[in-house]
Every structure is written in structure tokens, then in C-alpha cells.
Protein backbone atom coordinates (compact mmCIF):
# COMPACT_ATOMS: atom_id res chain seq x y z
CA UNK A 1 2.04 -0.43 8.16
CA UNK A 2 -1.25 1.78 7.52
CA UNK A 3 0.60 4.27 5.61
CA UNK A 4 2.19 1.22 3.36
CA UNK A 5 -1.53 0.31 2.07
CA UNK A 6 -2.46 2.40 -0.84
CA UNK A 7 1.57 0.99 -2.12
CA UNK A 8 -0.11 -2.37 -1.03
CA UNK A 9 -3.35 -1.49 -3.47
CA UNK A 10 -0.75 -0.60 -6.54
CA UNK A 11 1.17 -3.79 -6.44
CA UNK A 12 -1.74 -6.31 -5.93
CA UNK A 13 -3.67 -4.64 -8.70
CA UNK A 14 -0.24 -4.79 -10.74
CA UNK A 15 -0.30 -8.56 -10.55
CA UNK A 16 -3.49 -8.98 -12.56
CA UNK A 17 -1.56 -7.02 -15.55
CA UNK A 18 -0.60 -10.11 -17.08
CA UNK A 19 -3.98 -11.85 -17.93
CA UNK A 20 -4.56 -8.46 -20.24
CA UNK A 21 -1.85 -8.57 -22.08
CA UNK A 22 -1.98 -12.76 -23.06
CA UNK A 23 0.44 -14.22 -20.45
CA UNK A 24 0.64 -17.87 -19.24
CA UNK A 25 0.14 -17.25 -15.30
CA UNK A 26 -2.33 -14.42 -14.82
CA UNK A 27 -2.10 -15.04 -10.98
CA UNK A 28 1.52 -14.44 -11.33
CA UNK A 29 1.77 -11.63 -13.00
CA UNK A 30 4.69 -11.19 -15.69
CA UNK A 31 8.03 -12.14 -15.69
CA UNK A 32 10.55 -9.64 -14.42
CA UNK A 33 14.28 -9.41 -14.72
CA UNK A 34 16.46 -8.43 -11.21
CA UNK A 35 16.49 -4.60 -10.59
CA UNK A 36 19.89 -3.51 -12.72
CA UNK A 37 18.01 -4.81 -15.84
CA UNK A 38 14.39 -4.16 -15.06
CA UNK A 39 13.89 -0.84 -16.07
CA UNK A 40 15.84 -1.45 -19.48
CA UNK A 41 13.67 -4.30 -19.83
CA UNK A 42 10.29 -2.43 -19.34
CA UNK A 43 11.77 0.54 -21.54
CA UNK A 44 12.47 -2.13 -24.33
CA UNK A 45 9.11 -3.86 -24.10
CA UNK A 46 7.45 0.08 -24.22
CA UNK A 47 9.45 0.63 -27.26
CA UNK A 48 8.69 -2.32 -28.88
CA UNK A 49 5.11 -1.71 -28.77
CA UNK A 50 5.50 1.53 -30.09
CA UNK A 51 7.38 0.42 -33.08
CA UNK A 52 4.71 -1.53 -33.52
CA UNK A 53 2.23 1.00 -33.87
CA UNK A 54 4.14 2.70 -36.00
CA UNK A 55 3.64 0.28 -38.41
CA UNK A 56 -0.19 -0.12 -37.79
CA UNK A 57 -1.70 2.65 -35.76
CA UNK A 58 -4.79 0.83 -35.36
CA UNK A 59 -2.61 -2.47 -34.09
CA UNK A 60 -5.20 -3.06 -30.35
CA UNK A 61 -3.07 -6.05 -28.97
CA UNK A 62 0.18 -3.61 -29.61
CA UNK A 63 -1.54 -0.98 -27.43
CA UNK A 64 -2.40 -3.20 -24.53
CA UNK A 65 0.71 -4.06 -24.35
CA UNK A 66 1.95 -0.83 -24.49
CA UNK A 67 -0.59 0.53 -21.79
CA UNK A 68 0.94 -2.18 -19.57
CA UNK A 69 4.22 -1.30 -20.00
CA UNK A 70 3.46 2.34 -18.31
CA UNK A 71 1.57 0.48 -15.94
CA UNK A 72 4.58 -1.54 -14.86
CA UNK A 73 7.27 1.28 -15.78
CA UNK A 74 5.37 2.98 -12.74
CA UNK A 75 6.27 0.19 -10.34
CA UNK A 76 10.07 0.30 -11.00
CA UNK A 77 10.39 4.56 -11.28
CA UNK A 78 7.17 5.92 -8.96
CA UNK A 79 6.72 8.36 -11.56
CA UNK A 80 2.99 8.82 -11.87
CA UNK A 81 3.24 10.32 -15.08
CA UNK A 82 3.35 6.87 -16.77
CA UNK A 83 -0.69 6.77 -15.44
CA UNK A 84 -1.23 9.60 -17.55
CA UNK A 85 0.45 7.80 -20.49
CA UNK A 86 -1.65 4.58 -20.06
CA UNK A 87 -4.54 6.57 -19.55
CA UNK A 88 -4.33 7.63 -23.11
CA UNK A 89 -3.79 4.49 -24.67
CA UNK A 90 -6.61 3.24 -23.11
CA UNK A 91 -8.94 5.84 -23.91
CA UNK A 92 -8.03 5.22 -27.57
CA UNK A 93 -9.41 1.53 -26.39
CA UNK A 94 -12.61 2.84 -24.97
CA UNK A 95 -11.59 2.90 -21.63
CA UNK A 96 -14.16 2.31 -19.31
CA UNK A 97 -16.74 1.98 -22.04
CA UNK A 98 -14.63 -0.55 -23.64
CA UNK A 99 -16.21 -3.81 -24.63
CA UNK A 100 -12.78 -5.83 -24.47
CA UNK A 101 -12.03 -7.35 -21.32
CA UNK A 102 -8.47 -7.09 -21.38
CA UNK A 103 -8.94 -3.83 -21.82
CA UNK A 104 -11.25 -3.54 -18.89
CA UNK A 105 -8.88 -5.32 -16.38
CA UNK A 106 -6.00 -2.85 -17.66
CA UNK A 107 -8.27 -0.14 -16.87
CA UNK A 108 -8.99 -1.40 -13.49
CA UNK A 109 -5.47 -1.93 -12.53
CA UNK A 110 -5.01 2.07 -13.28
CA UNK A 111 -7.92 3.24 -11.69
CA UNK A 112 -6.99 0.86 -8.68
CA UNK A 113 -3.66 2.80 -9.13
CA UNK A 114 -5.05 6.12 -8.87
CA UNK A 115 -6.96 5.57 -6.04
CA UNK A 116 -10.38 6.06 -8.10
CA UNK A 117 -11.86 2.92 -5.86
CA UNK A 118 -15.46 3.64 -6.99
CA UNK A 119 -14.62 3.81 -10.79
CA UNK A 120 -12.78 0.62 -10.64
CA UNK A 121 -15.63 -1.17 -8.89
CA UNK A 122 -17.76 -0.54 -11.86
CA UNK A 123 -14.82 -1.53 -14.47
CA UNK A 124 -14.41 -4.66 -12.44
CA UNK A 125 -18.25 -5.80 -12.31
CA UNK A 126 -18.13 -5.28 -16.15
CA UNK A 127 -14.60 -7.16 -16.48
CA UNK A 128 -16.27 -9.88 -13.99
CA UNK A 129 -18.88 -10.09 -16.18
CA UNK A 130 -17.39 -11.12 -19.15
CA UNK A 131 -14.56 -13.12 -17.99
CA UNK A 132 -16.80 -15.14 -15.06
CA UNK A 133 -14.03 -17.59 -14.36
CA UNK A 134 -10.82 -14.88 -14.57
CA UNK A 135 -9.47 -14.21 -11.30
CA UNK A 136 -7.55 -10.86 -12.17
CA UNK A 137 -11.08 -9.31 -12.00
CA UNK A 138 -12.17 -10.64 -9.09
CA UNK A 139 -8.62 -9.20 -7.96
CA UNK A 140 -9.71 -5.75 -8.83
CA UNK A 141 -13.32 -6.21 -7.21
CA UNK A 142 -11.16 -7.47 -3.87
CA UNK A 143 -9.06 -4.34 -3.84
CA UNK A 144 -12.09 -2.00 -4.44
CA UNK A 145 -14.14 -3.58 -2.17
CA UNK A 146 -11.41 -2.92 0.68
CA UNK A 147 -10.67 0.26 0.07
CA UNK A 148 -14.99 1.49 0.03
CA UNK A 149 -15.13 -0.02 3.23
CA UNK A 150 -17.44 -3.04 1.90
CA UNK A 151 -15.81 -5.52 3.79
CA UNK A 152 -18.27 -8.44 3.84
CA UNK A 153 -18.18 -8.21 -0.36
CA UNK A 154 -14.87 -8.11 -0.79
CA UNK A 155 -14.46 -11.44 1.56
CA UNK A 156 -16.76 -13.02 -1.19
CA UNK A 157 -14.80 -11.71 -4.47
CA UNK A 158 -11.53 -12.76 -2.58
CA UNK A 159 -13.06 -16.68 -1.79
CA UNK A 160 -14.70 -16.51 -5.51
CA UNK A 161 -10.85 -15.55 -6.64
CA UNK A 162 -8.92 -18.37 -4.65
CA UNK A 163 -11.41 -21.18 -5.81
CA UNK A 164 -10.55 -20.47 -9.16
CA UNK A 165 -7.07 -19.96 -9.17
CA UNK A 166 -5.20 -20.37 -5.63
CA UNK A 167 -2.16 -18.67 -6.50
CA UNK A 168 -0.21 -16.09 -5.64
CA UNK A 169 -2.52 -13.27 -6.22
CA UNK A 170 -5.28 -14.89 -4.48
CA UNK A 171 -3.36 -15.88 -1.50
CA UNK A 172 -1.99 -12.76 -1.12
CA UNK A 173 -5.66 -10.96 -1.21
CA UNK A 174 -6.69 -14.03 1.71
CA UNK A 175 -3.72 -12.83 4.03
CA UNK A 176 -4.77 -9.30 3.87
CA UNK A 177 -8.45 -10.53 4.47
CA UNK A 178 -7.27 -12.07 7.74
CA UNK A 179 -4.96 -9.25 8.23
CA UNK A 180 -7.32 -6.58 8.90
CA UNK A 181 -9.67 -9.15 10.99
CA UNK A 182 -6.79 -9.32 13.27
CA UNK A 183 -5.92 -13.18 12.34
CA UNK A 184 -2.38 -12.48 12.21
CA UNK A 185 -0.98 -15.58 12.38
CA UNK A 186 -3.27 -16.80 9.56
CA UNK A 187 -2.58 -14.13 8.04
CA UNK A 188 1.12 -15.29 7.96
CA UNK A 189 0.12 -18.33 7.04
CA UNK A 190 -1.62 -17.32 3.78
CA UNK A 191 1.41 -14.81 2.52
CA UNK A 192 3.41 -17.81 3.12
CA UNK A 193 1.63 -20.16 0.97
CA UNK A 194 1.64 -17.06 -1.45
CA UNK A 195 4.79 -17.65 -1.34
CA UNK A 196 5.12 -20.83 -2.19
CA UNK A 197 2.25 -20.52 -5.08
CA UNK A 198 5.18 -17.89 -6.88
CA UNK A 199 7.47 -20.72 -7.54
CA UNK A 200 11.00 -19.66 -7.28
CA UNK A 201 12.23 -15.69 -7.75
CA UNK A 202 11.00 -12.94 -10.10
CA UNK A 203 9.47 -9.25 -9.19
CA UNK A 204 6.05 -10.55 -8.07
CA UNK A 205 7.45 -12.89 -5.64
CA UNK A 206 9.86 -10.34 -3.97
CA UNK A 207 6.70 -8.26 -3.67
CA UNK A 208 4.84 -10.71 -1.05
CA UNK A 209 7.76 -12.15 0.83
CA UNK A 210 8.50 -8.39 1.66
CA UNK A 211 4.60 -8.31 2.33
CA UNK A 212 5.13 -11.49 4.73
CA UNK A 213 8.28 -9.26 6.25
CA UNK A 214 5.77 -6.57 6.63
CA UNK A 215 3.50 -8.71 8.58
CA UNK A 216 5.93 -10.24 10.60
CA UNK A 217 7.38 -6.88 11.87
CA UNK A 218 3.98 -5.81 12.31
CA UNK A 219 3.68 -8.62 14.70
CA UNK A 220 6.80 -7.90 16.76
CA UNK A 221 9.31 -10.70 14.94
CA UNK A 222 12.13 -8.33 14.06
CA UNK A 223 14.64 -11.09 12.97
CA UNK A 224 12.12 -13.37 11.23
CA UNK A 225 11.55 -10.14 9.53
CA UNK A 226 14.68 -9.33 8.78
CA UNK A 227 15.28 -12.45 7.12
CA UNK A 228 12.39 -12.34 5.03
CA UNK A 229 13.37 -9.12 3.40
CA UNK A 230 16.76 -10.42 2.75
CA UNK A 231 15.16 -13.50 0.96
CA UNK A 232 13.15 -10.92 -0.90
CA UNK A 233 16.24 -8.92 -1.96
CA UNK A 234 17.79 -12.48 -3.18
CA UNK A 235 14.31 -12.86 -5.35
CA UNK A 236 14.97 -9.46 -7.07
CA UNK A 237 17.61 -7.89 -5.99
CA UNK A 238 17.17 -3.63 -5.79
CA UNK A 239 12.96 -4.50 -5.33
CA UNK A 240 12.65 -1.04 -3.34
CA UNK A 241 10.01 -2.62 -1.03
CA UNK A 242 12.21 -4.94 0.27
CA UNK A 243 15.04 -2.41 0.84
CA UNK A 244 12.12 -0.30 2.65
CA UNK A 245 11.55 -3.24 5.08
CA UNK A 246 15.11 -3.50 5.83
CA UNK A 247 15.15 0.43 6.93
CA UNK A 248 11.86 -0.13 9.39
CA UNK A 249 14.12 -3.28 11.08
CA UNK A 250 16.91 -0.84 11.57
CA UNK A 251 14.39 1.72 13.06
CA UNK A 252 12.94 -1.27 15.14
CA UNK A 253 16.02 -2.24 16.69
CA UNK A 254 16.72 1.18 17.52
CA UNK A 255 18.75 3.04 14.93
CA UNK A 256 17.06 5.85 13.50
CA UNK A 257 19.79 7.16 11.45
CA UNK A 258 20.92 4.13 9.71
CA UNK A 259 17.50 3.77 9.08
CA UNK A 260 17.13 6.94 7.48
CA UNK A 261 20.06 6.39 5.42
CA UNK A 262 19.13 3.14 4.22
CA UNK A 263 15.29 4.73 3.43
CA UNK A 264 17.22 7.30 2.08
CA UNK A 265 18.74 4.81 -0.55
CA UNK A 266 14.98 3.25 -1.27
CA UNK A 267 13.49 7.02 -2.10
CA UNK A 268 16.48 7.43 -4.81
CA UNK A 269 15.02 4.28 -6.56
CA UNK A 270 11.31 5.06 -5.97
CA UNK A 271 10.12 8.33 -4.12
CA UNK A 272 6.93 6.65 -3.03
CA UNK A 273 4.89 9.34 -0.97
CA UNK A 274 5.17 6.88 1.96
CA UNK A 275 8.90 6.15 1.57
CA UNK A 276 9.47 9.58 1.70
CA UNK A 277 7.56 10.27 4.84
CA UNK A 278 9.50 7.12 5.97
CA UNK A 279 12.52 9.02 5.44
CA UNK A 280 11.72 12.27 7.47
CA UNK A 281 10.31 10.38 10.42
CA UNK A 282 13.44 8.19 10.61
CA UNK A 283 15.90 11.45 10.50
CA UNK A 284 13.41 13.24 13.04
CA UNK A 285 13.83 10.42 15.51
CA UNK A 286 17.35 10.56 14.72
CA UNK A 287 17.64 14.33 15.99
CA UNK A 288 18.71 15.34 12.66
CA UNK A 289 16.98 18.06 11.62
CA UNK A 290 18.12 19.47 8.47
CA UNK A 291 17.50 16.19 6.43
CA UNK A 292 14.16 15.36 8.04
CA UNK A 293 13.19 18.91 6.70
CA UNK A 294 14.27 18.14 3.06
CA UNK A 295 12.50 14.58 3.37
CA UNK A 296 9.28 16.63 4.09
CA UNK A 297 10.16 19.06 1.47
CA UNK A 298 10.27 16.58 -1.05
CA UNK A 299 6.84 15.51 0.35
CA UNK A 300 5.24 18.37 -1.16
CA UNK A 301 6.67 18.11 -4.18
CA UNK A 302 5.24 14.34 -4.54
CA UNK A 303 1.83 15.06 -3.66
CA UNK A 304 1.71 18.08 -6.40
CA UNK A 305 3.01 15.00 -9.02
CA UNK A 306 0.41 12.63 -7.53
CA UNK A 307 -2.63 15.32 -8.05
CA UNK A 308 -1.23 16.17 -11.40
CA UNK A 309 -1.18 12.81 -12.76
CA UNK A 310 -4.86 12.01 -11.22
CA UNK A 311 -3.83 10.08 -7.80
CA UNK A 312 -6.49 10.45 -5.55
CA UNK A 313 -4.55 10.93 -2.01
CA UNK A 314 -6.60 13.06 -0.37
CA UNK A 315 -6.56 11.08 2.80
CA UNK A 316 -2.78 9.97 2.72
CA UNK A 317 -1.85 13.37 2.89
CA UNK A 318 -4.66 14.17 5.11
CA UNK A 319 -2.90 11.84 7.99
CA UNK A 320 0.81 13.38 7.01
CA UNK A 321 -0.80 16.62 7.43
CA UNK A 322 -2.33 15.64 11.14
CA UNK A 323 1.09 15.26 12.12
CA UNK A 324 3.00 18.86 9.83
CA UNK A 325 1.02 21.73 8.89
CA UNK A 326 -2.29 20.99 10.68
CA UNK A 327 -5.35 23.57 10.25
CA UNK A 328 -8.66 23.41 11.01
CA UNK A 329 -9.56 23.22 7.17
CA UNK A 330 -8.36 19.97 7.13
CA UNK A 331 -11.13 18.45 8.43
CA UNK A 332 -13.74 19.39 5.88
CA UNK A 333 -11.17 18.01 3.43
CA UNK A 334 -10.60 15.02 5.15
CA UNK A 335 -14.28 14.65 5.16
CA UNK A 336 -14.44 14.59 1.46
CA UNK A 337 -12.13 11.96 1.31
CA UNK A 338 -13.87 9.99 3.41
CA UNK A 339 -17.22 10.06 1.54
CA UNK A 340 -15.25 8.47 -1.61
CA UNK A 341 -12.83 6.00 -0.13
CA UNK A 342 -14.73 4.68 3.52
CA UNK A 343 -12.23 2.14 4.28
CA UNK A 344 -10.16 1.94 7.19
CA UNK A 345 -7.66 4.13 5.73
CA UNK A 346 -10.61 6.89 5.55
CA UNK A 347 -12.00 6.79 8.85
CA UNK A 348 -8.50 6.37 10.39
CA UNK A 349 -7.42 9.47 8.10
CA UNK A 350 -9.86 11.35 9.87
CA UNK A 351 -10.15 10.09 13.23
CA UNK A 352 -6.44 11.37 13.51
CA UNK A 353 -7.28 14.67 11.68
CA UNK A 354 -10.15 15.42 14.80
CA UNK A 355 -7.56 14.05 17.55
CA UNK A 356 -4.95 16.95 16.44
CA UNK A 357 -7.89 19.34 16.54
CA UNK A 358 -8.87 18.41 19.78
CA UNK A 359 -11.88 16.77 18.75
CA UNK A 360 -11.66 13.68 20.66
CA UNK A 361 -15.35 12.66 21.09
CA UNK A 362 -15.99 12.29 17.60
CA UNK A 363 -12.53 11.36 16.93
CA UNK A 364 -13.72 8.40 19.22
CA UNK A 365 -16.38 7.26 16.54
CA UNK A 366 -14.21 7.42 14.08
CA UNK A 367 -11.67 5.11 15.32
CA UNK A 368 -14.04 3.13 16.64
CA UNK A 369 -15.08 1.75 12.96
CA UNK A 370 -11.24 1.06 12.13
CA UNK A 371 -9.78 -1.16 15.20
CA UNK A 372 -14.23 -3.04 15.24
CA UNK A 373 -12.43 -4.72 12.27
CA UNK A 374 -9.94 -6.22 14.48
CA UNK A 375 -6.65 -5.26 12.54
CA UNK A 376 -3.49 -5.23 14.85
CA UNK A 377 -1.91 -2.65 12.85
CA UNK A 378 0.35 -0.60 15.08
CA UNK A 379 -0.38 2.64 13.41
CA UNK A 380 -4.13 2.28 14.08
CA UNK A 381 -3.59 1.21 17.83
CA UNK A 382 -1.72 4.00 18.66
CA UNK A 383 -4.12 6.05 17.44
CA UNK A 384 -7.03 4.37 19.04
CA UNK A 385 -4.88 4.71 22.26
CA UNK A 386 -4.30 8.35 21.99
CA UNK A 387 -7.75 9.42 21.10
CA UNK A 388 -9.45 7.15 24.02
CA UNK A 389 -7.06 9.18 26.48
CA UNK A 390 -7.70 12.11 25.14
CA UNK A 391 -11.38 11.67 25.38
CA UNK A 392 -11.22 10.70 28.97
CA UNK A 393 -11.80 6.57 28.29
CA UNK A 394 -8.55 5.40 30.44
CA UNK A 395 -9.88 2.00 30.07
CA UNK A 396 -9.98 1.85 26.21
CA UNK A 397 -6.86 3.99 25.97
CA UNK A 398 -4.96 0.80 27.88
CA UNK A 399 -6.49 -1.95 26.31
CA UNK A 400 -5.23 -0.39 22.85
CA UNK A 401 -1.79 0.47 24.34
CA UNK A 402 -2.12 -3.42 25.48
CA UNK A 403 -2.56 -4.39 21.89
CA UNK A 404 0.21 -1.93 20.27
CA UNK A 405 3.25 -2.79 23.07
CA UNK A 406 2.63 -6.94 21.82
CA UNK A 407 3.52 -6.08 18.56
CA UNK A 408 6.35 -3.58 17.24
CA UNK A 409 6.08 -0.48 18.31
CA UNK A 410 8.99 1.62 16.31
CA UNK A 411 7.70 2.69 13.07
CA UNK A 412 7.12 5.59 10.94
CA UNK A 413 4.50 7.65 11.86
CA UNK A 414 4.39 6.80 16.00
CA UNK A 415 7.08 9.78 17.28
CA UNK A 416 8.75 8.37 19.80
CA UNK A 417 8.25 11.24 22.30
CA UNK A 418 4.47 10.79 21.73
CA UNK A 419 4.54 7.18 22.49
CA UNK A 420 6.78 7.34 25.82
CA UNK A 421 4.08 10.36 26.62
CA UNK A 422 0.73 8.38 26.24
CA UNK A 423 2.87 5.22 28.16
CA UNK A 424 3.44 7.23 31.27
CA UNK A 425 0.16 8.69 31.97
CA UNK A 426 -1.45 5.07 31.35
CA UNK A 427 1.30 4.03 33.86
CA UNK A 428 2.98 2.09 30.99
CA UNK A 429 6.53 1.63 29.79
CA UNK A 430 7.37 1.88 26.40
CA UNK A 431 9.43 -1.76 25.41
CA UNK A 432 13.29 -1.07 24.66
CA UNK A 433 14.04 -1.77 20.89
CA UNK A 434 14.26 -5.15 19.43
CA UNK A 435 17.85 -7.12 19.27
């Protein structure tokens, strides 16, 4: 859902990786091996590029290779230390000054990454530049584009990036297009031709059918979703994604606690920031206390890693923050984070941040911006519902309730209490929990 996006951002980036480092299938992305070999896999390629420079320091196809092997080392472990170790090798490469365009895409994929949206857009102009006809940097001009809000560019970058290569990645970037226009059902359409485009199993296909299980649960089918994960977990089985998915159709049909134990599983493999969060809402529905407070605690602890390793998530932990230690600070901060990533995440971010203040009428505006868009995202609607109530709009407040109650309404980051609340003074019930 909303808090699944900057994950989203990582991956997508991630699948451009292979046109810098000399693959076949750019769109594709490279080759993986199922989960209980992956990481010894990625750990042998790292190595192997290190021996390499051992022999000749100044080897620059040997340090590509190595600075993707940190980048995709951080897909399979969530430790965002390996950005800090590509960041080096890239420096060594010029970086962002770099006149190599492998070397540029590379860079983009880690500033993507890190949540550095305006830095990227500049790396992928340049990488654009000098690779005209390379989709992987129109990829990285897509995902920037999305995340500064410029939605109308990014719809250009993502047609530019499907005529010349209508794979996978491409595909992938045209659901989410549709996505957050509210065309879910093309949007469906499009992950499933993604699909299709990825040609049998492997990592990067996992990824978007447990995107098109994402989409599907968004949209209320729990057992279509549910299936779709398991096909993922068949592609590559362990992918953490697709294990998440299969924890948010337990808490859709109504099991919080097998939920949390199953997201409990996923955070051991990969303690994502939004896993994790996962994990504590799912025990806090469940009534158990004592392991929704460790989830949190580990929260903290992720965030500090994050911020030490150069993630910008300002406004991710901004919206976690709405919702467990609020202050009044957090607006100015939220503010900040606005000004350098105006997406939907942003004004969402804050819109939520002025509704816990009780700030509703400018709380109002904000929201406003995110569901104009169109995007059905239950996360959003029930936070467009709640601020329109709270700002006296009955009308509006229904009409997004409307929206939210067609879809699923059981995921993390909607408390349940809250929900059944805002249903009953818009005269509303709150649908029972899928089969």
C-alpha cells in the first residue's frame, strides 16, 4: 500500500542494474538464483570482483560490477550499509560527475535507493543523454519524476521507456502510471503483461507478480491475491515481498496474529522499515501488546541505520510518527520533507501529520493534491476520509469512505478501532473480513 512505495522505488530502480554492468536483458534485470542460494550467490559475485581488483586496482568494469553487487546484496539483506559501500566504489568512478554511462545509471539506481529523488533526476538526464535509446535511464527519470511530484513528465519518460523496450521494467513503470490515476484494472492489466514480458521465474519476476498481488489486494480480490503471491513464492522461493503479501491476506481475512507471525518471519529475512511497521500493526490489532512494542522498538533502530547510511526517510517516518510519538515539531519536519520529495507520498506524509495535530483545514489541502490524482490506494482514502470529517465536510468524508469500503480495507496502517469509529459517525459499517 502507500507505505510499500519507497520498497516499490528500490526494486524498480534495481531492475535497471543490469544494463551497467553488460547483461543481455537490461529490462530484466540479472539473473537470480531461489532465496537459499541467493545471498551466497551475490556474496560470490562481490568477492569475485574484489579479487579482481586485487590484481588491478585500476580494473573500472571490475568495480561496476562490484558496486552492483552491494546494490543487489541490499535487496536480499535490507542492510543499508551496502549503499555506503557502493557509494565508494562509485565515487572512485566519478560518481555523479562521471562521464561513463554505466556508471551514471549505477549511480542513479543508488540515489533512487536513498531516496535522493532530485540528485537522481540530474544523473538520469545525463545517463539519458548519452545512452538516448537505453531504457534503464528512462527507468530512473520515471521513478524520479514520481516521487518530485512531476507527474505529467514522468508519464512521458515512462511512454519514451516502453517504445523502446516493452518489457518487464517498462510495463511495470505503465501499471504504476495507471495505478496512481486510479485505472486499476489497467493497471492490472499492465503488471500482468509485465508478467508475461519476464519469461518464466527468477528474482525480478517474483518482484512484480507480488506487485500484481499487491494491486489486486489493493482492489479488494483477497484470493486472486493470494494466489498471486503463492505463484511469486514458486518464482523465487524465500522473495521476502512475496512472503509480506501473504501476511497482509492473513490480516485481510481477519487474522491479525497469524499475520504478525508470518510478517514476523519476512522481517528476519529483510527488516524493511515498512515490514517492520507491518509487524507492530498486525500484533496491535491482534491485542498483543508486548510484541507490537518490540516491532516498534526495532523501528527506531532501522530508521537510525537508514539516516546513517544516507536514506532520506524523512517523510516515511514522518507518517509512522503521526500515528506513535506525535509532537507538534513534526510538522516543520514534515515540511522539509515535503519541499524535497512533493509526491504523493509527501503531501500525504503531511496531510496526516496536520490531521493528528488537529489541523484539519489545511490538512484538507494537503490531501486534496494526493486522492486529485485519482489513486485508489486504501491508505490515502482513509486518510482523505478522516481529515474531511474532521474538518466538518460530511460529504467528502463519505464519498472517500465510499471509495476505501470497495476495495480492502484491513491493512497496516488503518487501526481497526479508527476505521469502525469514522464508519459510525458517517452512518457506515465497516465490511466483515474477506473469506
Amino acid at each position: 500500500m502507500a507505505r510499500h512505495l519507497s520498497l516499490k522505488v528500490l526494486c524498480l530502480a534495481a531492475l535497471c542494474i543490469a544494463a551497467a554492468t553488460g547483461r543481455s536483458d537490461a529490462a530484466s534485470g540479472p539473473r537470480a538464483t531461489p532465496a537459499s542460494s541467493a545471498p551466497a550467490a551475490s556474496d560470490r559475485a562481490i568477492a569475485d570482483s574484489q579479487a579482481r581488483l586485487a590484481k588491478n586496482p585500476a580494473d573500472p568494469s571490475a568495480e561496476k560490477a562490484l558496486a552492483a553487487g552491494f546494490l543487489q546484496k541490499v535487496r536480499e539483506v535490507a542492510d543499508p550499509a551496502y549503499y555506503t559501500l557502493a557509494d565508494k566504489v562509485l565515487a572512485k568512478l566519478g560518481g555523479v560527475k562521471s562521464k561513463d554511462p554505466e556508471v551514471l545509471l549505477l549511480e542513479g539506481t543508488l540515489l533512487l535507493a536513498r531516496h535522493q529523488f532530485s540528485a537522481a533526476l540530474r544523473v538520469g538526464k545525463l545517463a539519458a543523454a548519452a545512452l538516448p535509446s537505453n531504457p534503464s535511464a528512462q527507468g530512473i527519470l520515471v521513478d524520479a519524476y514520481n516521487e518530485l511530484g512531476r507527474f505529467d513528465e514522468s508519464l512521458v519518460a515512462t511512454q519514451r521507456m516502453a517504445d523502446q523496450r516493452p518489457g518487464l521494467a517498462a510495463l511495470s513503470r505503465v501499471s504504476y502510471a495507471r495505478e496512481i490515476r486510479g485505472d486499476s484494472n489497467g493497471a492490472i492489466d499492465a503488471m500482468q503483461q509485465a508478467v508475461i514480458a519476464g519469461q518464466g521465474r527468477g528474482e525480478n519476476v517474483a518482484y512484480v507478480q507480488t506487485l500484481l498481488g499487491d494491486l489486486l489486494l489493493k482492489r479488494g480480490d483477497v484470493a486472486e491475491a493470494s494466489t498471486t503471491y503463492a505463484a511469486a513464492t514458486r518464482s523465487f522461493p524465500g522473495l521476502a515481498g512475496a512472503l509480506a503479501g501473504e501476511a497482509s491476506v492473513l490480516y485481510a481475512r481477519g487474522r491479525p496474529a497469524e499475520a504478525a507471525a508470518r510478517m514476523a518471519e519476512v522481517v528476519a529475512r529483510q527488516p524493511l522499515l515498512q515490514y517492520v511497521i507491518a509487524e507492530g500493526d498486525y500484533y496491535a490489532a491482534a491485542k498483543m501488546a508486548a510484541p507490537s512494542r518490540d516491532a516498534y522498538a526495532l523501528v527506531d533502530a532501522i530508521i537510525a541505520l537508514s539516516r546513517a547510511n544516507g536514506v532520506d526517510i524523512d517523510l516515511e517516518v514522518a507518517l509512522y510518527r503521526a500515528d506513535h510519538n506525535l509532537t507538534p515539531a513534526l510538522i516543520a519536519s514534515t515540511r522539509r520533507a515535503l519541499t524535497a520529495r512533493p509526491g504523493l507520498t509527501g503531501h500525504d506524509s503531511l496531510a496526516w501529520v496536520l490531521h493528528r495535530l488537529g489541523q484539519d483545514r489545511e490538512a484538507k489541502t494537503e490531501i486534496a493534491q494526493v486522492i486529485a490524482m485519482g489513486d485508489r490506494d486504501p491508505i490515502y482514502r482513509f486518510h482523505a476520509a478522516a481529515i474531511a470529517l474532521g474538518a466538518g465536510d460530511r460529504a467528502l468524508a463519505s464519498a472517500q469512505l465510499d471509495v476505501l469500503v470497495q476495495g480492502n480495507t484491513r491493512v497496516a496502517g488503518i487501526r481497526p478501532a479508527e476505521l469502525a469509529a469514522l464508519a459510525t459517525a458517517l452512518g457506515r459499517t465497516v465490511p466483515p473480513p474477506a473469506p
